[in-house]
C-alpha atoms as a PDB file:
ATOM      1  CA  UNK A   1      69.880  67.724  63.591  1.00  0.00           C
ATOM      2  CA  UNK A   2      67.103  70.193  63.749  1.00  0.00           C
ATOM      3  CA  UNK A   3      63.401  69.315  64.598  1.00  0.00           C
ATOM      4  CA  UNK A   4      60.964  71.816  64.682  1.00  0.00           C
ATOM      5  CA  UNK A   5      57.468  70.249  66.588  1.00  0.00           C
ATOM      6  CA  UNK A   6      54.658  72.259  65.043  1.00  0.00           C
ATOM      7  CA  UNK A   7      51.140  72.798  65.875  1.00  0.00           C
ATOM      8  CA  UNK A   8      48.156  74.408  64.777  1.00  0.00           C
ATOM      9  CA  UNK A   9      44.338  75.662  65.851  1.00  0.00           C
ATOM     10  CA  UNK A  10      42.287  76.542  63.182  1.00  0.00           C
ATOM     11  CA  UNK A  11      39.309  79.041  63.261  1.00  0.00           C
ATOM     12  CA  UNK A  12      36.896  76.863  60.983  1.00  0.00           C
ATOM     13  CA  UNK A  13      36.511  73.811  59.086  1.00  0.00           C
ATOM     14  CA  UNK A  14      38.951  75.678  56.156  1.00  0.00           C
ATOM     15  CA  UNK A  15      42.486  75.502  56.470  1.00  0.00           C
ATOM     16  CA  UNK A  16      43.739  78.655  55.581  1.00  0.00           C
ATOM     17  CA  UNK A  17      41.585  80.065  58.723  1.00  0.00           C
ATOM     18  CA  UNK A  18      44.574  79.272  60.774  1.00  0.00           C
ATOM     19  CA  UNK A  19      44.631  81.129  64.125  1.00  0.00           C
ATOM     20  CA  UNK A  20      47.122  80.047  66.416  1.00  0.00           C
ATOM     21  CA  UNK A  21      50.441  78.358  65.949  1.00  0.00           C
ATOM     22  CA  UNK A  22      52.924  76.872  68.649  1.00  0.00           C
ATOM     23  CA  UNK A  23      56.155  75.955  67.982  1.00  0.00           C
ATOM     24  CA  UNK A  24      59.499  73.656  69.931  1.00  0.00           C
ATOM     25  CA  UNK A  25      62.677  73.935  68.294  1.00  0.00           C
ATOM     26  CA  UNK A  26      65.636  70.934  69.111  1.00  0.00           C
ATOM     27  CA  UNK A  27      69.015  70.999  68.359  1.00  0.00           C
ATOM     28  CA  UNK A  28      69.872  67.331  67.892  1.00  0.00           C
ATOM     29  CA  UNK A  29      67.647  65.752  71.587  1.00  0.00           C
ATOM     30  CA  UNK A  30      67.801  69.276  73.506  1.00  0.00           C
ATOM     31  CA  UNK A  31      64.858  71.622  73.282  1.00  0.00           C
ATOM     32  CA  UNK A  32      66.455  75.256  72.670  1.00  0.00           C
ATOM     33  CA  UNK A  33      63.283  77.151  72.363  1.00  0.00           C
ATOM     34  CA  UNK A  34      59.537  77.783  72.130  1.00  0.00           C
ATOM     35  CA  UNK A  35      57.169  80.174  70.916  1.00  0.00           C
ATOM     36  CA  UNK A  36      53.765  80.460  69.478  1.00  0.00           C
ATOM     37  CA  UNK A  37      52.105  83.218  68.132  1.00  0.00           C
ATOM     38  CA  UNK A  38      48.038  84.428  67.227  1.00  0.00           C
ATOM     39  CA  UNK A  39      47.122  84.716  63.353  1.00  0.00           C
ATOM     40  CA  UNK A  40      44.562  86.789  61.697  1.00  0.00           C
ATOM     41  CA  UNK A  41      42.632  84.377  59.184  1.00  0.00           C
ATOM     42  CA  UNK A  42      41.617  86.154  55.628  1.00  0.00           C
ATOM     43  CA  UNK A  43      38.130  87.705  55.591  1.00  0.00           C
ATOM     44  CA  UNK A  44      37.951  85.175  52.776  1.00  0.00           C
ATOM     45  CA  UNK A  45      37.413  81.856  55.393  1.00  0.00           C
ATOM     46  CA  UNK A  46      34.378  83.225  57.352  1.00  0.00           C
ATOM     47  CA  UNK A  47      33.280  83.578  60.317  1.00  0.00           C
ATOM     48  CA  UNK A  48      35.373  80.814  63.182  1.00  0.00           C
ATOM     49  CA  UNK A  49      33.130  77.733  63.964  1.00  0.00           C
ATOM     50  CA  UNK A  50      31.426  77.442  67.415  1.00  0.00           C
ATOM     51  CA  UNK A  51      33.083  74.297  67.648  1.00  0.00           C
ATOM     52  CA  UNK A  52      36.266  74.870  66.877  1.00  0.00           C
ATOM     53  CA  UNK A  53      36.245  77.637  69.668  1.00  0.00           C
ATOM     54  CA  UNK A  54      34.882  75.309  72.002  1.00  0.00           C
ATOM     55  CA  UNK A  55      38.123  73.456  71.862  1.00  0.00           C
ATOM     56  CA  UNK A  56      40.537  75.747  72.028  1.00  0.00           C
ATOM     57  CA  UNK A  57      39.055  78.904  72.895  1.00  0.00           C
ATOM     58  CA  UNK A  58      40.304  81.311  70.463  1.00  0.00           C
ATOM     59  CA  UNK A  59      37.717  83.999  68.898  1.00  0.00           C
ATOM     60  CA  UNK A  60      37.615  86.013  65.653  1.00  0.00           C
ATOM     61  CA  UNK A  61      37.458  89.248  67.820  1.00  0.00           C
ATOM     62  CA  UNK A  62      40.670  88.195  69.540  1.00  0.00           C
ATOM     63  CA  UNK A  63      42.808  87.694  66.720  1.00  0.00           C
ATOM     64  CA  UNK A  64      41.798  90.975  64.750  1.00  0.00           C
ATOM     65  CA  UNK A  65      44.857  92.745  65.470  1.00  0.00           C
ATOM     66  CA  UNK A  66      47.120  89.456  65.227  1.00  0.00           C
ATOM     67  CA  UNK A  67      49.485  89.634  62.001  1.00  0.00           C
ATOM     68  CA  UNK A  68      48.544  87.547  58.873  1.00  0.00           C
ATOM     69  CA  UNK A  69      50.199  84.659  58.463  1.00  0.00           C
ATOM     70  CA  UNK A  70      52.589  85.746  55.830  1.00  0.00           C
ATOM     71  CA  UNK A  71      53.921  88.293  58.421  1.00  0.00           C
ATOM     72  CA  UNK A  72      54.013  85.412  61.095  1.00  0.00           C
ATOM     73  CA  UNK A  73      56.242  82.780  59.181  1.00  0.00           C
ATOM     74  CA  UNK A  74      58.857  85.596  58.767  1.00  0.00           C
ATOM     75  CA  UNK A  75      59.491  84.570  62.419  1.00  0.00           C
ATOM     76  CA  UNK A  76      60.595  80.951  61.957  1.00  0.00           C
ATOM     77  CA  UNK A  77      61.010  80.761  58.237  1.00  0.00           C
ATOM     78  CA  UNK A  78      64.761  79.871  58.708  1.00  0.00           C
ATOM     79  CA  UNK A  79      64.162  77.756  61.406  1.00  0.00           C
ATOM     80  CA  UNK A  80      62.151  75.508  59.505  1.00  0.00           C
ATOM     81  CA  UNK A  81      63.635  75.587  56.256  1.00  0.00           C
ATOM     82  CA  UNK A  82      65.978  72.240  55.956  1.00  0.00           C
ATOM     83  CA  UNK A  83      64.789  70.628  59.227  1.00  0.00           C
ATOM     84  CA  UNK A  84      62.010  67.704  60.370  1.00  0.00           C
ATOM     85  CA  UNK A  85      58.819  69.541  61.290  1.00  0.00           C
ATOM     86  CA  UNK A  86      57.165  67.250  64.152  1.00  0.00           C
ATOM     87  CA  UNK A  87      53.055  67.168  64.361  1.00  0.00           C
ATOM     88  CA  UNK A  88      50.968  65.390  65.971  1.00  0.00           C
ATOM     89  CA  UNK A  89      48.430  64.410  62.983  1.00  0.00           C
ATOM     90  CA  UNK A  90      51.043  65.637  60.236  1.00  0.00           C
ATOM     91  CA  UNK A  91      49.142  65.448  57.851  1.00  0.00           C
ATOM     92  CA  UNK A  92      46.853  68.008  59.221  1.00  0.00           C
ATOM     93  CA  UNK A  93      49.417  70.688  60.204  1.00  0.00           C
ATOM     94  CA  UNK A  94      51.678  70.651  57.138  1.00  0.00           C
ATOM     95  CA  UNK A  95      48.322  71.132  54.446  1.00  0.00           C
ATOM     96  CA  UNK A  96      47.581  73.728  57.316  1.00  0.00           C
ATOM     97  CA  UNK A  97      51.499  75.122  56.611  1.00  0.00           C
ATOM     98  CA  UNK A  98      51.438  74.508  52.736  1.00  0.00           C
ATOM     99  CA  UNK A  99      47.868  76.615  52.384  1.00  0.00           C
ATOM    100  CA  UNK A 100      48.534  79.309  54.158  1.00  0.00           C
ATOM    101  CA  UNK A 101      51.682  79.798  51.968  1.00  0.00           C
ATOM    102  CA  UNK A 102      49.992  79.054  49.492  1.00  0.00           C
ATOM    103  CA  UNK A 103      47.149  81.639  49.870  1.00  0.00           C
ATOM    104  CA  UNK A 104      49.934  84.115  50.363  1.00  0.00           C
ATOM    105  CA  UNK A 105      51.893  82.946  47.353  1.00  0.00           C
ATOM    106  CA  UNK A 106      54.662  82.750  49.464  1.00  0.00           C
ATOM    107  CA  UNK A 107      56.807  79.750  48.611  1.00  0.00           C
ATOM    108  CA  UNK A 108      56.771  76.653  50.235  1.00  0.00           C
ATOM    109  CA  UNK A 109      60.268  75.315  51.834  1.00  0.00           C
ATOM    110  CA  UNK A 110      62.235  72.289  51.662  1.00  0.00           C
ATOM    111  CA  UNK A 111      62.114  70.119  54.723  1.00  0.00           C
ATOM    112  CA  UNK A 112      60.945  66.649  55.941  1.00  0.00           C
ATOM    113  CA  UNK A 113      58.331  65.673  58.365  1.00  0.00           C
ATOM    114  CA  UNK A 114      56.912  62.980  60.739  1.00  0.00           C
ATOM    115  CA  UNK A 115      53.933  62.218  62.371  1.00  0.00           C
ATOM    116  CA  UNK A 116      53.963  61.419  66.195  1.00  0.00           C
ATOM    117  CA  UNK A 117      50.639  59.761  66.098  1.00  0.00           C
ATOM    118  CA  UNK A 118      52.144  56.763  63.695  1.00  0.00           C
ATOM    119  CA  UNK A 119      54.608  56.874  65.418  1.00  0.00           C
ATOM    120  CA  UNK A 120      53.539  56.724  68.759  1.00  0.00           C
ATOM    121  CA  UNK A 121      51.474  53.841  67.663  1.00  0.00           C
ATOM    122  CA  UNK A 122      54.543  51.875  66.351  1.00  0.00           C
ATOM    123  CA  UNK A 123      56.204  52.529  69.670  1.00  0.00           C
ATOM    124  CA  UNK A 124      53.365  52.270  72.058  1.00  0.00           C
ATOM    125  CA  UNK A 125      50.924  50.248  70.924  1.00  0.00           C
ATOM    126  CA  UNK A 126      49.635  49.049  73.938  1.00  0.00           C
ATOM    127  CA  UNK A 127      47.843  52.349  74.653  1.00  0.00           C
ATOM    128  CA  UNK A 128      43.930  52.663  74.542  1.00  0.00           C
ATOM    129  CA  UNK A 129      44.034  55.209  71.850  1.00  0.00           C
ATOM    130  CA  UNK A 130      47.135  57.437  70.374  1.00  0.00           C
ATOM    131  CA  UNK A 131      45.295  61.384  70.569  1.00  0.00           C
ATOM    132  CA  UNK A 132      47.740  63.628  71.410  1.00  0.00           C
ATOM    133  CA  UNK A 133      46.364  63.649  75.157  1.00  0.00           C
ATOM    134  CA  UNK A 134      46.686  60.151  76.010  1.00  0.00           C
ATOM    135  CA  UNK A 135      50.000  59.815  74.658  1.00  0.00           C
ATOM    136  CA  UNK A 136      51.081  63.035  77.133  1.00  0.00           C
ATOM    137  CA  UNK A 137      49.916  61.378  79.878  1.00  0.00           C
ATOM    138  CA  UNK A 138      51.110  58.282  79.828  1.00  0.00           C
ATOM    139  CA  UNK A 139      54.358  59.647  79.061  1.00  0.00           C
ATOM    140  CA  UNK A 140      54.272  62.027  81.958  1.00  0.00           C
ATOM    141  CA  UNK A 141      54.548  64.837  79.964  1.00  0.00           C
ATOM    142  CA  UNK A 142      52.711  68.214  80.712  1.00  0.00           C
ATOM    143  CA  UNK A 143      49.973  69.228  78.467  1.00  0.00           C
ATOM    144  CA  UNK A 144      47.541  72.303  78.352  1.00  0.00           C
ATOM    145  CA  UNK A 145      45.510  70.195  75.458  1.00  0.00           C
ATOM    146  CA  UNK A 146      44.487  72.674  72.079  1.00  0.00           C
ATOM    147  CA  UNK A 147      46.974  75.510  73.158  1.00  0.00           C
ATOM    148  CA  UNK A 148      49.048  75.247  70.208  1.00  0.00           C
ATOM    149  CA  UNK A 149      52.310  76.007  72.296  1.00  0.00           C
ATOM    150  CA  UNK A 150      51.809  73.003  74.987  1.00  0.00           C
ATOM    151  CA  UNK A 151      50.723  70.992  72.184  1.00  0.00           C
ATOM    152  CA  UNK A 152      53.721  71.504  70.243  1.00  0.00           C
ATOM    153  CA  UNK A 153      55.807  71.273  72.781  1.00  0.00           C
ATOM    154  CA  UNK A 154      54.183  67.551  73.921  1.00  0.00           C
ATOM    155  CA  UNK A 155      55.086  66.294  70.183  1.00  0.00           C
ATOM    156  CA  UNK A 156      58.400  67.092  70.347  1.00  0.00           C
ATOM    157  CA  UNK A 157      58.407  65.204  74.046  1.00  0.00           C
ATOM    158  CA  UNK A 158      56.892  62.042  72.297  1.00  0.00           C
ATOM    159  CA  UNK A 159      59.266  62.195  69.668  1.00  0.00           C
ATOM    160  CA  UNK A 160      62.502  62.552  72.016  1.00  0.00           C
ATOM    161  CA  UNK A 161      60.928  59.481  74.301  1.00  0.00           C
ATOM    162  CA  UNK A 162      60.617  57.091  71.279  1.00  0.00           C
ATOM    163  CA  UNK A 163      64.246  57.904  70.096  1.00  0.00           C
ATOM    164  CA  UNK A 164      65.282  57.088  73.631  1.00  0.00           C
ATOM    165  CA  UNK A 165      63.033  54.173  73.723  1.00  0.00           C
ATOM    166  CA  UNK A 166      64.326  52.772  70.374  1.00  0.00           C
ATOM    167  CA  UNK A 167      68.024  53.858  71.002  1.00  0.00           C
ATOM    168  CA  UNK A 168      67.797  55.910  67.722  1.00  0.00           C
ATOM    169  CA  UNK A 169      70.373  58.732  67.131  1.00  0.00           C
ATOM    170  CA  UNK A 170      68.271  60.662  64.747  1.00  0.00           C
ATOM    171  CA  UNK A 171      64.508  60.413  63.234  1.00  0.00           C
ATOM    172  CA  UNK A 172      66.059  58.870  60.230  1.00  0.00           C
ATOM    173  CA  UNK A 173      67.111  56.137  62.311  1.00  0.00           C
ATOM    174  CA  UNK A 174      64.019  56.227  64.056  1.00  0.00           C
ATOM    175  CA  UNK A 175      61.863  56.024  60.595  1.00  0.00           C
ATOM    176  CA  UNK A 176      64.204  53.459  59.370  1.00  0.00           C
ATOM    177  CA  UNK A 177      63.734  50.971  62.699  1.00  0.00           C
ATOM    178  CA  UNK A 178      59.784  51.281  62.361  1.00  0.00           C
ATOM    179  CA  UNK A 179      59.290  50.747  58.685  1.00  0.00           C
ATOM    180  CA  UNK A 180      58.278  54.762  58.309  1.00  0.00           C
ATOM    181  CA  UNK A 181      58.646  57.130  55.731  1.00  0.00           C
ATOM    182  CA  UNK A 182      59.513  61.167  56.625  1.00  0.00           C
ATOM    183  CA  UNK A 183      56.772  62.959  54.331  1.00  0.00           C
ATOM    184  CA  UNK A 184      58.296  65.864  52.367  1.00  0.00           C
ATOM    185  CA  UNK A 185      57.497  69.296  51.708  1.00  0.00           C
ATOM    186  CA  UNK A 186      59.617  71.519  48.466  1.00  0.00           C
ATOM    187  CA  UNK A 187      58.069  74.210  46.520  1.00  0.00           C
ATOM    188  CA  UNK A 188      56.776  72.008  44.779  1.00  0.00           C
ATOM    189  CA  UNK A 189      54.197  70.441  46.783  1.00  0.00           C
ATOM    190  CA  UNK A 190      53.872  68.133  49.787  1.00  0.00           C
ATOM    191  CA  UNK A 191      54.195  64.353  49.652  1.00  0.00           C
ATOM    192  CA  UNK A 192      53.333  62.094  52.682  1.00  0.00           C
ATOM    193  CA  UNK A 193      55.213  59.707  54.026  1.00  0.00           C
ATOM    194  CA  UNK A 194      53.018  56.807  53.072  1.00  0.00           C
ATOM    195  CA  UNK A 195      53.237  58.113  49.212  1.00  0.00           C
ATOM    196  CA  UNK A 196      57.044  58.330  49.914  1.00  0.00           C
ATOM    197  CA  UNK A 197      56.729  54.631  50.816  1.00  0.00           C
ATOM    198  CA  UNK A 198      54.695  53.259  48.053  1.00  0.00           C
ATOM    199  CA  UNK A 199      57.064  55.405  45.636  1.00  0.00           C
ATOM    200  CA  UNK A 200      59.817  53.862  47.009  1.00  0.00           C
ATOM    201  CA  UNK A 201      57.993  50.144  46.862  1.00  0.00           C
ATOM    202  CA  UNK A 202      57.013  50.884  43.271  1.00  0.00           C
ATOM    203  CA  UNK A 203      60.393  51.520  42.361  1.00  0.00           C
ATOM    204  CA  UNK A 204      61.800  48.673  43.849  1.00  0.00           C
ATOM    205  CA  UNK A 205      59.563  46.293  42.213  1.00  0.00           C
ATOM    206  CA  UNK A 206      60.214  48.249  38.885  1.00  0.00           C
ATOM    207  CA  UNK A 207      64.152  46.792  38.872  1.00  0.00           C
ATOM    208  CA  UNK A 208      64.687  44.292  36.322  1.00  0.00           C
ATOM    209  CA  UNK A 209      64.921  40.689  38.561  1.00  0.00           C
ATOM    210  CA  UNK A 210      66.296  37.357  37.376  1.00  0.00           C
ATOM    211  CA  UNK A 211      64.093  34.765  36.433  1.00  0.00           C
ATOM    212  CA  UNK A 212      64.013  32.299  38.602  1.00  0.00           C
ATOM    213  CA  UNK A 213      60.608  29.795  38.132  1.00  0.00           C
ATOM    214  CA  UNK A 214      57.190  30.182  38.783  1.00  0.00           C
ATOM    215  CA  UNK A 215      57.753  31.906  42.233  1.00  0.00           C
ATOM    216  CA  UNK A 216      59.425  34.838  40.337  1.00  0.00           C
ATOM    217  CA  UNK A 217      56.754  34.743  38.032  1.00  0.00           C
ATOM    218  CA  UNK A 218      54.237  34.958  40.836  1.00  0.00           C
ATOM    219  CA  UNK A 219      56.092  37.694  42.497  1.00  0.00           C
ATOM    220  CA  UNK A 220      56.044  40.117  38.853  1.00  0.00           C
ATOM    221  CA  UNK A 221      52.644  39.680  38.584  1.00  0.00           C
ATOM    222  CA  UNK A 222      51.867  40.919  42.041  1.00  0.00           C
ATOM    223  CA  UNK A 223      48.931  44.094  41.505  1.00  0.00           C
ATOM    224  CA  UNK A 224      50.378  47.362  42.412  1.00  0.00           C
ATOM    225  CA  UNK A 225      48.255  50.583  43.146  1.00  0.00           C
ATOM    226  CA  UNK A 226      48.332  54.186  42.406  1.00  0.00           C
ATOM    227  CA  UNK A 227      50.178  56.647  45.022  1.00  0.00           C
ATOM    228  CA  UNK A 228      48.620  58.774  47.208  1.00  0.00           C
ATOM    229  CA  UNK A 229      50.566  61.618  46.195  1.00  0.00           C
ATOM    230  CA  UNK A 230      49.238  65.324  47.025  1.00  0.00           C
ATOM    231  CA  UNK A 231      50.565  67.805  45.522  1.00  0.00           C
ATOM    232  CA  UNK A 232      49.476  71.584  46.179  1.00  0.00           C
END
């Protein structure tokens, strides 16, 4: 199975201003390779935020000769297309992913993902908090926190230690032992895994059941709320 851990830095508080990506490919539990790579935002997002440059250090002036990012997923467009993107805050990097494409019209591809902070607080719950950085370290796993390729990298890490931890073969497995859903991205649009799950729940109370008394009754009259479906 392939995994792809993914991170971003963003320039501003819009996220097409992506500026930085780092990336951690894995054949089945190896790592095989790493990369990252600078982006040049659109004029269109502005100028970067002070404080987003206070975190990871990157400047407008030091991306101006970087390649857009429609020139940048050329790189790793196969690579991710039919794997499990990893991210630490998924739901942050793939909208970061999906807009960028988007902005490009450049079509989105087909692959699942998972988020290392739920899961990390399935798996470790004991921790005082589950940011990327405390997770790392109690792990004992390296981290040069906000550059996107260490940051990838340290997702990936998690991800291998709770498959370990868990005796999972796959992320499948490891979903299906912790009660997750994988979120989904198609051309279509992007669906979390939490929509995935109440989809799935929905459905499953949908099926015809046999009557049988007032606890049955109770049970079909249960409220049921919307998704939280997003599509781009």
């Amino acid at each position: 199975m392939r995994y792809v851990a993914m991170d971003f830095e963003t320039g501003n508080g819009y996220y097409t201003s992506a500026c930085s990506i780092g990336l951690s490919y894995y054949e089945d539990h190896e790592l095989v390779g790493s990369e990252s790579f600078l982006i040049r935002p659109p004029d269109e997002v502005g100028k970067f935020h002070w404080y987003n440059i206070k975190i990871h250090g990157i400047k407008r002036s030091m991306v101006k000769d970087a390649p857009t990012f429609d020139v940048v997923w050329e790189c790793f467009r196969e690579r991710v297309e039919g794997s499990v993107l990893v991210c630490h805050n998924a739901g942050f990097d793939t909208e970061v992913l999906c807009r960028c494409l988007e902005f490009y019209h450049v079509p989105l591809p087909t692959c699942h993902y998972i988020c290392t902070v739920e899961v990390s607080k399935k798996v470790w719950p004991e921790l005082e908090n589950h940011k990327l950085n405390t997770v790392a370290e109690a792990l004992g796993i390296a981290l040069n926190h906000h550059d996107a390729a260490s940051d990838a990298h340290a997702c990936g890490e998690i991800l291998q230690y709770a498959m370990r931890k868990l005796g999972c073969s796959d992320v499948y497995a490891l979903a299906k032992k912790l009660g997750m859903q994988l979120g989904t991205i198609t051309p279509e649009g992007r669906r979390s895994g939490a929509a995935a799950k109440q989809i799935a729940r929905k459905r499953n109370c949908e099926q015809p059941e046999p009557k049988t008394g007032k606890r049955a009754a109770a049970q079909n009259t249960e409220k049921r709320g919307k998704t939280n479906e997003t599509d781009l």
